[in-house]
PDB file of N, CA and C in Angstrom:
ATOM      1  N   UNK A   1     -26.643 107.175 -45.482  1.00  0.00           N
ATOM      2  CA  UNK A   1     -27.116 105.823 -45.667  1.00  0.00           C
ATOM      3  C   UNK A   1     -27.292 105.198 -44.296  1.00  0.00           C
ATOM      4  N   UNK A   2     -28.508 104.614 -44.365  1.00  0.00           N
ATOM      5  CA  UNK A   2     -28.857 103.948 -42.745  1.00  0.00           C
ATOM      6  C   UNK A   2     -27.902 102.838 -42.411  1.00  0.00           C
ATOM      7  N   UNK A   3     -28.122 102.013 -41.787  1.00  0.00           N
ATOM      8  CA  UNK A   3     -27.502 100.833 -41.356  1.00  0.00           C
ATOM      9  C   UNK A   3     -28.886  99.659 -42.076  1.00  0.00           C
ATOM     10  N   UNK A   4     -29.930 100.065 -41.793  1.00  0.00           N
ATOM     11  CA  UNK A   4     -30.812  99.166 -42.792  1.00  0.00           C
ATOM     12  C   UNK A   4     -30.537  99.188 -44.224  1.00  0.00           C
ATOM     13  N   UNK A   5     -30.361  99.894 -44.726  1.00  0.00           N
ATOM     14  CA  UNK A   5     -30.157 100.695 -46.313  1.00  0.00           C
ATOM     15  C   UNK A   5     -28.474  99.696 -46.389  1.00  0.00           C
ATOM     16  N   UNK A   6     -27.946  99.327 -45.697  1.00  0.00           N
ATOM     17  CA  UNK A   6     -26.262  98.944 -45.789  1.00  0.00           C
ATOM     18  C   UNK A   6     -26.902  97.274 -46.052  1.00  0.00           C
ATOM     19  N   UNK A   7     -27.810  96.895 -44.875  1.00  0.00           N
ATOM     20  CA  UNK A   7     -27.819  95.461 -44.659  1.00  0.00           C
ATOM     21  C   UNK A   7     -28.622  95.083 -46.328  1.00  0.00           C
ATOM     22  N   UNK A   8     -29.982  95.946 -46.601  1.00  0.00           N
ATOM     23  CA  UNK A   8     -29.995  95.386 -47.574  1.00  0.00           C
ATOM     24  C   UNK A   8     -29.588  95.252 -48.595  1.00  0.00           C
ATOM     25  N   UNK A   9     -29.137  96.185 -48.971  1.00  0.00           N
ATOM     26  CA  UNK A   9     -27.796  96.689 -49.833  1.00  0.00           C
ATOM     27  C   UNK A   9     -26.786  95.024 -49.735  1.00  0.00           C
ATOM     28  N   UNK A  10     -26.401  94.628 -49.074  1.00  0.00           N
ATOM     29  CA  UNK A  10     -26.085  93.530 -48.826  1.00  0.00           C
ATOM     30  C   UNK A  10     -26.259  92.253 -49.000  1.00  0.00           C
ATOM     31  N   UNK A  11     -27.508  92.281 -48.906  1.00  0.00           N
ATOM     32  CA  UNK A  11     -28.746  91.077 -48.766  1.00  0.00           C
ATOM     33  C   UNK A  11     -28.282  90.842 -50.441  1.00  0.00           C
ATOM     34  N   UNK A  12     -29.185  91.815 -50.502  1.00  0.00           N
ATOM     35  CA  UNK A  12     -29.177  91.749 -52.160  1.00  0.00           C
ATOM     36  C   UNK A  12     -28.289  91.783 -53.073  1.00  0.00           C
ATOM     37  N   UNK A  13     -26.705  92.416 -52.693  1.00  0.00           N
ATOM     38  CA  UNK A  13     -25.615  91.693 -53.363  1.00  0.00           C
ATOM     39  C   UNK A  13     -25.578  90.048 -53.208  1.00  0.00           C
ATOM     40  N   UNK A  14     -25.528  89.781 -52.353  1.00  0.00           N
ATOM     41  CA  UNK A  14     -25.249  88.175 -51.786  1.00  0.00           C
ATOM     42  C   UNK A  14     -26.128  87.039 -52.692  1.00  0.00           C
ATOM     43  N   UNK A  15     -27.349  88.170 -52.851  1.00  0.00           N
ATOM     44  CA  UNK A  15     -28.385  87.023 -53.264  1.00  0.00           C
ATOM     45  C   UNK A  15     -28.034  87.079 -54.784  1.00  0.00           C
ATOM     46  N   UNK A  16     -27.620  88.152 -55.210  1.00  0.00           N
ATOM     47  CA  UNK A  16     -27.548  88.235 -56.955  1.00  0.00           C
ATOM     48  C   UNK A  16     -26.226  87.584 -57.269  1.00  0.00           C
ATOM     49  N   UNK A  17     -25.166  87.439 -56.581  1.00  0.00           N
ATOM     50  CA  UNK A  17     -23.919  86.539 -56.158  1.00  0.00           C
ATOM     51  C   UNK A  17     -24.040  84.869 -56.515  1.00  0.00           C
ATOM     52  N   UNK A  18     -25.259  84.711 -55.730  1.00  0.00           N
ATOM     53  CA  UNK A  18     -25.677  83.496 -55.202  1.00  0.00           C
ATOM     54  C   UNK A  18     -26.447  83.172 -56.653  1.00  0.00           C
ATOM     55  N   UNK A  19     -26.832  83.547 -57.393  1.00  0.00           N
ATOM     56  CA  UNK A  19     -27.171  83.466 -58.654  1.00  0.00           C
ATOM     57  C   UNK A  19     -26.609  83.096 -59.541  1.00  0.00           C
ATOM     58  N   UNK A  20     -26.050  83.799 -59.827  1.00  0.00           N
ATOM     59  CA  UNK A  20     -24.355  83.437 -60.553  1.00  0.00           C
ATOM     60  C   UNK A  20     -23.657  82.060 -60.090  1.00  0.00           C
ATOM     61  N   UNK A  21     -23.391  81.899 -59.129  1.00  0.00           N
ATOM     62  CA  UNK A  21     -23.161  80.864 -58.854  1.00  0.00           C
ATOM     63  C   UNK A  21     -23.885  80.112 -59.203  1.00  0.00           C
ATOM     64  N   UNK A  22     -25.347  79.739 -58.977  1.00  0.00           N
ATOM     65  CA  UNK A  22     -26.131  78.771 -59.367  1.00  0.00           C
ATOM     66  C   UNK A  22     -26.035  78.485 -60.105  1.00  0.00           C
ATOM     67  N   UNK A  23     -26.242  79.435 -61.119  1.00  0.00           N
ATOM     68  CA  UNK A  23     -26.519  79.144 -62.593  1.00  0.00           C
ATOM     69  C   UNK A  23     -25.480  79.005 -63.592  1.00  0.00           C
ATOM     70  N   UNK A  24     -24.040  79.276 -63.188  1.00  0.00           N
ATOM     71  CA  UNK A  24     -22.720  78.632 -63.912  1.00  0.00           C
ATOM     72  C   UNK A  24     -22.134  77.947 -63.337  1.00  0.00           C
ATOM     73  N   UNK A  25     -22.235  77.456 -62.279  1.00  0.00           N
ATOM     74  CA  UNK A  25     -21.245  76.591 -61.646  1.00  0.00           C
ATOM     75  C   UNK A  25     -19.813  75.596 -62.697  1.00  0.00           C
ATOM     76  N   UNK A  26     -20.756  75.239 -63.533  1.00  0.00           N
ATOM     77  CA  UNK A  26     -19.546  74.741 -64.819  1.00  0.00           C
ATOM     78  C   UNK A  26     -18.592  75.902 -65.104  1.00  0.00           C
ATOM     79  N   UNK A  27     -18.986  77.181 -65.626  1.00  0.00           N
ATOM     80  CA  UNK A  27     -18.157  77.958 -66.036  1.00  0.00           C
ATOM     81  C   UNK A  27     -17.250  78.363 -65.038  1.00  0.00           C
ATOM     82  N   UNK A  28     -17.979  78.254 -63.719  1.00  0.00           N
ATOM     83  CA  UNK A  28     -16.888  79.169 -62.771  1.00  0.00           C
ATOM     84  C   UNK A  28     -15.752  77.752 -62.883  1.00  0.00           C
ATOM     85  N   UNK A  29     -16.096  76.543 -62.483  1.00  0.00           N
ATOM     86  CA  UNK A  29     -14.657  76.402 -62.175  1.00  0.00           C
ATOM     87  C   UNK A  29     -13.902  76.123 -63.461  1.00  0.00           C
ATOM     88  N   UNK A  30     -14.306  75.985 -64.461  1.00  0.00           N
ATOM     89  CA  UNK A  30     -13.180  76.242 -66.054  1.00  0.00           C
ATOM     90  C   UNK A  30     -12.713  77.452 -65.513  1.00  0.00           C
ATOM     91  N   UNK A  31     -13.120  78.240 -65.675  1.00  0.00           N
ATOM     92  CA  UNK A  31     -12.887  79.661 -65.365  1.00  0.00           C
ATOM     93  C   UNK A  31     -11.482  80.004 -64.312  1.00  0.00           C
ATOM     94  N   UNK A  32     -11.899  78.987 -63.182  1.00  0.00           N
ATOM     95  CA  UNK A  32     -10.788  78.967 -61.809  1.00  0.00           C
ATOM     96  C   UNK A  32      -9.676  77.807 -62.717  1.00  0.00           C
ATOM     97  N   UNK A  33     -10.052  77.097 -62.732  1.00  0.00           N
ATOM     98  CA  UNK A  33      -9.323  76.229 -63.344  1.00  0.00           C
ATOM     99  C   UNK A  33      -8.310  76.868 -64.331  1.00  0.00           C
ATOM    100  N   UNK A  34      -8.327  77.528 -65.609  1.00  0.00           N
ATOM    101  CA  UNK A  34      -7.705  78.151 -66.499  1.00  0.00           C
ATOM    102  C   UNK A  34      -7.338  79.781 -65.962  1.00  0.00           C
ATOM    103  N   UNK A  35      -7.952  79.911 -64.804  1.00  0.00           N
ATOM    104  CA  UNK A  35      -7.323  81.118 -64.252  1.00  0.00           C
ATOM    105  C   UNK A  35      -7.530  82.075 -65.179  1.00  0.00           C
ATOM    106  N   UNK A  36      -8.483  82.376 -65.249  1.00  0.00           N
ATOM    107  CA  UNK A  36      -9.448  82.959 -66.176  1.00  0.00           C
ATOM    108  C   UNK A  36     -11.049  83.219 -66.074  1.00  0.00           C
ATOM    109  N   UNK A  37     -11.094  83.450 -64.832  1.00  0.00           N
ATOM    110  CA  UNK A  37     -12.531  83.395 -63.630  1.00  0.00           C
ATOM    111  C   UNK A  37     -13.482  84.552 -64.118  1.00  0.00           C
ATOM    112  N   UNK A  38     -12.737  85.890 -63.881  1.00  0.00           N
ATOM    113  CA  UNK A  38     -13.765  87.189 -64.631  1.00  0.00           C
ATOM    114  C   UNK A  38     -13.644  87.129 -65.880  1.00  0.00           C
ATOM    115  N   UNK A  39     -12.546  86.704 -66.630  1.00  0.00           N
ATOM    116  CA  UNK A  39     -13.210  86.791 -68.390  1.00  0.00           C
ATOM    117  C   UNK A  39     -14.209  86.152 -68.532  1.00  0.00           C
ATOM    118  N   UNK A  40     -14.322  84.962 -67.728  1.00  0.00           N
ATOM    119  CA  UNK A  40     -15.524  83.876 -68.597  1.00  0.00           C
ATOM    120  C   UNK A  40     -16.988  84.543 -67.730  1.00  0.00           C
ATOM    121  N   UNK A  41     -16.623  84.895 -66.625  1.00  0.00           N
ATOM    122  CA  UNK A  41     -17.815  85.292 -66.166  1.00  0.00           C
ATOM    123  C   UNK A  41     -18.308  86.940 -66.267  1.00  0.00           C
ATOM    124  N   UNK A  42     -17.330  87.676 -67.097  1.00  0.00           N
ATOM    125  CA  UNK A  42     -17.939  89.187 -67.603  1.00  0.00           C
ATOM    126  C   UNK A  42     -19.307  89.626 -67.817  1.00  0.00           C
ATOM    127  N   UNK A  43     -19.807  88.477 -68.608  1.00  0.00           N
ATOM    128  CA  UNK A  43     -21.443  88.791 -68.857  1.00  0.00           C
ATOM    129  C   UNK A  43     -22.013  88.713 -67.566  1.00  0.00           C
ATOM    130  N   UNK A  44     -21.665  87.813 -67.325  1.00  0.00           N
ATOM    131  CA  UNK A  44     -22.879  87.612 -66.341  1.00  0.00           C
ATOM    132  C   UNK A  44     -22.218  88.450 -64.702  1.00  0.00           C
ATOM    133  N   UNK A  45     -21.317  88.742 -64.399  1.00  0.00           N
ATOM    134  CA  UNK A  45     -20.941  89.612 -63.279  1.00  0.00           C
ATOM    135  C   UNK A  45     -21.419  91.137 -63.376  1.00  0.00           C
ATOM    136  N   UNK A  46     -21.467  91.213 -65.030  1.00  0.00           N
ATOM    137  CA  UNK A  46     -21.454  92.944 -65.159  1.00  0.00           C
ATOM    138  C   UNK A  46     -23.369  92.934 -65.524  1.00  0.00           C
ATOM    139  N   UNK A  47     -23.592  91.918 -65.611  1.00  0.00           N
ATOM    140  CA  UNK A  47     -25.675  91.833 -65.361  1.00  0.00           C
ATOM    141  C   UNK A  47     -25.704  92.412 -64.231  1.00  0.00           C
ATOM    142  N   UNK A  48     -24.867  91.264 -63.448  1.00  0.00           N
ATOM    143  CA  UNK A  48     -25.287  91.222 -62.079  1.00  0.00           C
ATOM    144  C   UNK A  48     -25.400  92.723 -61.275  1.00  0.00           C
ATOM    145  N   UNK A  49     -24.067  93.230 -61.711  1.00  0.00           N
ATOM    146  CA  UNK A  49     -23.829  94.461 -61.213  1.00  0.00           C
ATOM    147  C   UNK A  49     -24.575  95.511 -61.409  1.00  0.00           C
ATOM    148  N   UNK A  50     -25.311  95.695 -62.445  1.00  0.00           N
ATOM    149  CA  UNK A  50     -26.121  96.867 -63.414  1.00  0.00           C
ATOM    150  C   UNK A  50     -27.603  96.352 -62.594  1.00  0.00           C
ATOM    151  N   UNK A  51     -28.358  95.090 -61.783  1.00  0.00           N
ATOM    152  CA  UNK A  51     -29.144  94.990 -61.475  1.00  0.00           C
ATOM    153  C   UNK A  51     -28.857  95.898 -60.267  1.00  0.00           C
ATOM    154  N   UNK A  52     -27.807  95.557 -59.370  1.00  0.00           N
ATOM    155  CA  UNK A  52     -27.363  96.225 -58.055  1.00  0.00           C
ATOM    156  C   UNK A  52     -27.399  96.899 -58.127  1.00  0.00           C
ATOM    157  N   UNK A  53     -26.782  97.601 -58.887  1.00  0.00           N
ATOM    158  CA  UNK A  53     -27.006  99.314 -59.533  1.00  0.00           C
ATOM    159  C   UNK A  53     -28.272  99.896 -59.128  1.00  0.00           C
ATOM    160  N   UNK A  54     -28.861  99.109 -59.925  1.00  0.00           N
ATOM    161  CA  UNK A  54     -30.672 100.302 -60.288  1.00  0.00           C
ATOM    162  C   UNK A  54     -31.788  99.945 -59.184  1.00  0.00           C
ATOM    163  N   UNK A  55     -31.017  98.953 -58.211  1.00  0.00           N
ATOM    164  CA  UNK A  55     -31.722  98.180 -56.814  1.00  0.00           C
ATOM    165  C   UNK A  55     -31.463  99.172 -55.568  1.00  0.00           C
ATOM    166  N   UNK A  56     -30.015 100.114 -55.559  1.00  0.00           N
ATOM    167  CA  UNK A  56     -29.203 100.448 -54.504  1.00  0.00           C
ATOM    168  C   UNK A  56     -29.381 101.613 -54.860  1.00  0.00           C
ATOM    169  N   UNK A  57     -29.057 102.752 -53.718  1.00  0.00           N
ATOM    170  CA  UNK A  57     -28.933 104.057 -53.954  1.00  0.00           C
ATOM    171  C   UNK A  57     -27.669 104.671 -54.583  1.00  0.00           C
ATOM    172  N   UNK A  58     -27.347 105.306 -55.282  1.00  0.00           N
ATOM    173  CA  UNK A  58     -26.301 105.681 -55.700  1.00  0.00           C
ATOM    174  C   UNK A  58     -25.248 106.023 -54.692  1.00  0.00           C
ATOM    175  N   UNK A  59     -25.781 106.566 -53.328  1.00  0.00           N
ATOM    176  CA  UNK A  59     -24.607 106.663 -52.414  1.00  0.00           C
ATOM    177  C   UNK A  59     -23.704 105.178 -52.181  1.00  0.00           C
ATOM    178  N   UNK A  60     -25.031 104.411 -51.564  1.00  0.00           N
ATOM    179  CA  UNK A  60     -24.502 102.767 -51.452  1.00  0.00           C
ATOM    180  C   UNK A  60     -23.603 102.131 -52.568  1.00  0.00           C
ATOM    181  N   UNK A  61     -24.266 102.803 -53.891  1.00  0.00           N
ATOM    182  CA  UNK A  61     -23.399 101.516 -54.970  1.00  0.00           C
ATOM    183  C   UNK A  61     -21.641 102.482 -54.967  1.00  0.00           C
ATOM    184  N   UNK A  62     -21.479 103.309 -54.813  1.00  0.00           N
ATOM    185  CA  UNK A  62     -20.123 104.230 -55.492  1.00  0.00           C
ATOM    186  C   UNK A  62     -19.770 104.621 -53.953  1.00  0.00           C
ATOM    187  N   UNK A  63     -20.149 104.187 -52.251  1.00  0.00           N
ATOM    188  CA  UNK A  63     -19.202 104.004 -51.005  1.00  0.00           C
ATOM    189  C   UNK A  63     -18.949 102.821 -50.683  1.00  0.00           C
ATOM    190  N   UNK A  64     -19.724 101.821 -51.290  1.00  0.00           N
ATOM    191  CA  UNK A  64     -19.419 100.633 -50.649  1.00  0.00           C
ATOM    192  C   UNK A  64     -18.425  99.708 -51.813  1.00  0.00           C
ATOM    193  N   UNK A  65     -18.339  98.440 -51.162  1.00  0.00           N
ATOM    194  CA  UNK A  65     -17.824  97.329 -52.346  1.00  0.00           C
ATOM    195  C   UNK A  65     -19.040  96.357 -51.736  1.00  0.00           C
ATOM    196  N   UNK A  66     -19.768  96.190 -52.037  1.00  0.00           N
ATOM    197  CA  UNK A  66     -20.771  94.991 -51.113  1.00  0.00           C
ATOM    198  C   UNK A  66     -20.591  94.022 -52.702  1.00  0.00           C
ATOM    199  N   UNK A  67     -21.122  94.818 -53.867  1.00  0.00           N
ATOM    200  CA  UNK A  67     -21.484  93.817 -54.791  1.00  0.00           C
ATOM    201  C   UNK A  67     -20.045  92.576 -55.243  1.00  0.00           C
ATOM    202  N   UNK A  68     -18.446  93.292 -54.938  1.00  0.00           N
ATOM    203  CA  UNK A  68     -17.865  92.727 -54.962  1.00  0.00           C
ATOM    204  C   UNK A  68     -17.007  91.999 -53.937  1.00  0.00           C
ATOM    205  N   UNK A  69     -17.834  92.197 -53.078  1.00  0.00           N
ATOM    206  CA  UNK A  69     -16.926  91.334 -51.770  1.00  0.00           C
ATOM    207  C   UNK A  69     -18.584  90.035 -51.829  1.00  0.00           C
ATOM    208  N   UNK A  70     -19.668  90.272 -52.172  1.00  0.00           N
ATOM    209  CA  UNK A  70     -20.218  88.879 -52.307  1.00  0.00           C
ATOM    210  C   UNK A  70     -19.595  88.059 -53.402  1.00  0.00           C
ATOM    211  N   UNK A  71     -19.266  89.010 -54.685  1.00  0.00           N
ATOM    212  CA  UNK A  71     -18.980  87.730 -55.534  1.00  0.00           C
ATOM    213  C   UNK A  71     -17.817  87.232 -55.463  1.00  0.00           C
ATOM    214  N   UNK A  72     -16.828  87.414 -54.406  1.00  0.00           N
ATOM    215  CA  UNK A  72     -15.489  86.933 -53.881  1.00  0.00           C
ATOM    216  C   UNK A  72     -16.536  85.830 -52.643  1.00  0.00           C
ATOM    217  N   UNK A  73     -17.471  86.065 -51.710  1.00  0.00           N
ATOM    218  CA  UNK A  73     -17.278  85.502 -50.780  1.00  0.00           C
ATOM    219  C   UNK A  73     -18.591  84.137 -51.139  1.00  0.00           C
ATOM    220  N   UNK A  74     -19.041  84.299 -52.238  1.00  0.00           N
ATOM    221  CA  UNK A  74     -20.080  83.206 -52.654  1.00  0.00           C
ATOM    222  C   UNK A  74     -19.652  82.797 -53.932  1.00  0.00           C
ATOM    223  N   UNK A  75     -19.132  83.403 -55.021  1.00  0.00           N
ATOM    224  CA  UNK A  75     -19.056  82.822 -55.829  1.00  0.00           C
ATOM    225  C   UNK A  75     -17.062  81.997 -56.149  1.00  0.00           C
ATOM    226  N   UNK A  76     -16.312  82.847 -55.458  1.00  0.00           N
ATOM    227  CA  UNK A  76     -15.331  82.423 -55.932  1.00  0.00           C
ATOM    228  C   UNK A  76     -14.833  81.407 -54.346  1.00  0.00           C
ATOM    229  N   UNK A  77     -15.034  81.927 -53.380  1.00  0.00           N
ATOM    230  CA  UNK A  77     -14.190  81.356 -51.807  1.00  0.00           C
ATOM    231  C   UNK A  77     -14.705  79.811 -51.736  1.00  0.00           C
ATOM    232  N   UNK A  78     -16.615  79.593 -52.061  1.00  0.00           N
ATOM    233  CA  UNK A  78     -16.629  78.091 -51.652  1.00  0.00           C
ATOM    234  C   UNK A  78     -16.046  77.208 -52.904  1.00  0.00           C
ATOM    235  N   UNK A  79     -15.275  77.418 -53.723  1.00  0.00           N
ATOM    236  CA  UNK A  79     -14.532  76.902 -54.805  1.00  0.00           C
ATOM    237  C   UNK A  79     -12.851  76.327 -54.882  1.00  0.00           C
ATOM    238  N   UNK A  80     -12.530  76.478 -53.766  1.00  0.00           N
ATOM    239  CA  UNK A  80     -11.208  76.754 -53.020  1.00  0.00           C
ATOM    240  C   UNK A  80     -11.117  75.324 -53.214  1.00  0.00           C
ATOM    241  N   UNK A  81     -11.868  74.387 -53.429  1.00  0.00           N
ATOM    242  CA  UNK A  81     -11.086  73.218 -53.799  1.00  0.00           C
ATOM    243  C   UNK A  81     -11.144  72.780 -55.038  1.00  0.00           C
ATOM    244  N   UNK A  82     -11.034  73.819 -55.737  1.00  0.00           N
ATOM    245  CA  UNK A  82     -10.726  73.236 -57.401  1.00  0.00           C
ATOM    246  C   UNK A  82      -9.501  73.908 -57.747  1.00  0.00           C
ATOM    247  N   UNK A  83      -8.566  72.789 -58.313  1.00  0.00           N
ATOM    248  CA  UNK A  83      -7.489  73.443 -58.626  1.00  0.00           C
ATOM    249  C   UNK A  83      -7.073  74.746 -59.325  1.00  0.00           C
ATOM    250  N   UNK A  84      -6.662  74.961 -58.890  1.00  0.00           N
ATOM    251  CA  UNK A  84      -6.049  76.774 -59.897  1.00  0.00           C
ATOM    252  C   UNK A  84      -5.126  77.682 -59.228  1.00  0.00           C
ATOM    253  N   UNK A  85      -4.421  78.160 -60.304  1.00  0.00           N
ATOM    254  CA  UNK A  85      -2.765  79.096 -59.489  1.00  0.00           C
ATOM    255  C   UNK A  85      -3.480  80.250 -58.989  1.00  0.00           C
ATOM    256  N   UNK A  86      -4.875  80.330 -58.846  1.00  0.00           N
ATOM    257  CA  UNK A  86      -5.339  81.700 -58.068  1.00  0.00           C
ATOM    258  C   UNK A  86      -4.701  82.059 -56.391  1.00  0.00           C
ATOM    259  N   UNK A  87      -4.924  80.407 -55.784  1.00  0.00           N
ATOM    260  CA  UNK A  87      -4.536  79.688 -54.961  1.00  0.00           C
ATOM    261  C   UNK A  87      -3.085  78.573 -54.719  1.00  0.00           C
TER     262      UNK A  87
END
């Protein structure tokens, strides 16, 4: 796997991340809030993931963690100020 093949590999976790976020923002923080973040967001994390999937090379998706270190670093980190015992 190149170092280009990594970045976009990347890109494109972040951006499908960044999606999710957009488009539940209500659910995520019930979700943080009740400490209960991946149940409520299952559907839509495991979309997300199955797009990454069939976007990425199979080496990239099963050496890396990209798809889950975006949805820690976009969907759950800028949330850090809503209450929840995650934190």
């Amino acid at each position: 796997m190149t170092e280009e093949e990594k970045m976009k590999a990347m890109r494109l976790a972040r951006a499908i991340a960044s999606d999710i976020s957009l488009y539940n923002e209500q659910k995520i923080v019930k979700g943080l809030e009740a400490d209960n973040l991946f149940d409520v967001l299952k559907d839509e994390i495991e979309e997300g993931r199955e797009l990454y999937k069939s976007r990425v090379s199979s080496e990239i998706f099963t050496k890396t963690n990209f798809f889950d270190r975006a949805i820690v670093d976009i969907v759950v980190r800028p949330k850090g100020h809503v209450k929840s015992r995650i934190w």
